[in-house]
Protein backbone atom coordinates (compact mmCIF):
# COMPACT_ATOMS: atom_id res chain seq x y z
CA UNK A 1 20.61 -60.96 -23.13
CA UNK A 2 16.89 -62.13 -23.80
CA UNK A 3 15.14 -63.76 -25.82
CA UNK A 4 12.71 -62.24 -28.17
CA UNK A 5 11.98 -60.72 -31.68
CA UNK A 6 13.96 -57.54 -32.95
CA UNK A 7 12.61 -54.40 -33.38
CA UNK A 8 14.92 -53.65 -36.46
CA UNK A 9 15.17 -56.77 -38.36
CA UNK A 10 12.65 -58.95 -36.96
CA UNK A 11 14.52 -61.59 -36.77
CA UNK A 12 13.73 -64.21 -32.92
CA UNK A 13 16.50 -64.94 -31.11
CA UNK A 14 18.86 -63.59 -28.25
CA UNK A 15 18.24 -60.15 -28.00
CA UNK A 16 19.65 -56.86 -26.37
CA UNK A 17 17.92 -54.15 -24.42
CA UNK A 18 18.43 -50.58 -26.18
CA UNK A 19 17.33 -47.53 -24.65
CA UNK A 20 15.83 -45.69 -27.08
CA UNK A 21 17.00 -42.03 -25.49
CA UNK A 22 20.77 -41.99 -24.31
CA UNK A 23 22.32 -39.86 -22.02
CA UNK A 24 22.69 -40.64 -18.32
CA UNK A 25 19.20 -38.78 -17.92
CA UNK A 26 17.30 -39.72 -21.02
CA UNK A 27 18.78 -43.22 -20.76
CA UNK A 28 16.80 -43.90 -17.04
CA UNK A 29 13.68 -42.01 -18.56
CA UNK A 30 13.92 -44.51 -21.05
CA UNK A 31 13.93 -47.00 -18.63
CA UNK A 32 10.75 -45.16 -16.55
CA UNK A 33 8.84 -44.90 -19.11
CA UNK A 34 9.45 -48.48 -21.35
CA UNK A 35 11.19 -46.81 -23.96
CA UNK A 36 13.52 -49.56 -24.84
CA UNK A 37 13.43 -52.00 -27.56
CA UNK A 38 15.05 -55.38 -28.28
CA UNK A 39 18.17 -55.03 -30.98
CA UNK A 40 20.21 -58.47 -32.31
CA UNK A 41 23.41 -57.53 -30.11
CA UNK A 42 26.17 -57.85 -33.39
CA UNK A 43 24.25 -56.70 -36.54
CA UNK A 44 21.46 -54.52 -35.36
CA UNK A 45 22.03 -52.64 -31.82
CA UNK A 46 26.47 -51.96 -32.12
CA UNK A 47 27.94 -52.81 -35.19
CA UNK A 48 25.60 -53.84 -38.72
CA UNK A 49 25.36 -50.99 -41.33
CA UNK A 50 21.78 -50.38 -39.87
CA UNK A 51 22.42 -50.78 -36.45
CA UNK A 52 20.95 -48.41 -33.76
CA UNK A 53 24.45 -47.15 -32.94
CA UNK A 54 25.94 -46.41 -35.83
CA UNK A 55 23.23 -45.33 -38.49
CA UNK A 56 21.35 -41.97 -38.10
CA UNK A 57 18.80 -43.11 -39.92
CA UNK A 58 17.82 -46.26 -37.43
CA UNK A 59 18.23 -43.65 -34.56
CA UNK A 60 16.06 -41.14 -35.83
CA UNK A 61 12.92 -44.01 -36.21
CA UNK A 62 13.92 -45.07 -32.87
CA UNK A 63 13.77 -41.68 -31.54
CA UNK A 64 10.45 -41.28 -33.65
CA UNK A 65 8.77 -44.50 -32.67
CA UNK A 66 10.21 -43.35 -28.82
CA UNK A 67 8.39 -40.39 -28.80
CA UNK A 68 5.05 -41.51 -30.49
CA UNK A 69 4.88 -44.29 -27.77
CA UNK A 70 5.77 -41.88 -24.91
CA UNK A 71 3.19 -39.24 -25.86
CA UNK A 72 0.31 -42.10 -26.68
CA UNK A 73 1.19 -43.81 -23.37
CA UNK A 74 1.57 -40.36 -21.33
CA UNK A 75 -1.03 -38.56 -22.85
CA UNK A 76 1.23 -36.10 -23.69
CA UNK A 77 1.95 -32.96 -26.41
CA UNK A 78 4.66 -32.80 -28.35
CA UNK A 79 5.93 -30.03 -25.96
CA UNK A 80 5.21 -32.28 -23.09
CA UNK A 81 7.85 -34.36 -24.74
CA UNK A 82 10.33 -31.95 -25.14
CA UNK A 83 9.88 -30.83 -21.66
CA UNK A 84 10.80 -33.97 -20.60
CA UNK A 85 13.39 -35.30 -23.51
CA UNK A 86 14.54 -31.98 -24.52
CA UNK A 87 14.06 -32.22 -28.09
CA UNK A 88 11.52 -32.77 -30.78
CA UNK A 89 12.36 -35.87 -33.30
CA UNK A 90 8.92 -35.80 -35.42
């Protein structure tokens, strides 16, 4: 765990690590390319109503915000991104 803010709820506090992309192969491109985001561990990243695992809505701006950040930070198209993620989430 680590301390910081949360990118869902804001809240500070002990935090956990999310990749943004899963996968065994998305999930260390995550890591490569600092697409992770603090989540609080209980309510926001596993188990809340809103939490990164369970809602599709929280994934989908997490896959959003992901993929804006990647192709600011890359330089990169949106078919760049796909290249490299396999998908398209905007």
């Amino acid at each position: 765990a680590v301390f910081g803010r949360c990118w869902l709820c804001g809240r500070w506090g002990q935090m956990e690590e999310h990749h943004i992309f899963g996968g065994t192969a998305n999930r260390r491109k995550s890591e490569r390319y600092g697409l992770t985001v603090l989540l609080c561990g209980e309510s926001c990243h596993r188990n809340g109503p809103r939490a990164a695992h369970r809602c599709k809505e929280t994934a989908l701006a997490l896959h959003q915000y992901g993929q804006r950040k990647y192709m600011e930070e890359q330089d990169a198209t949106v078919e760049d991104f796909r290249r490299e993620f396999g998908r398209n989430y905007l």
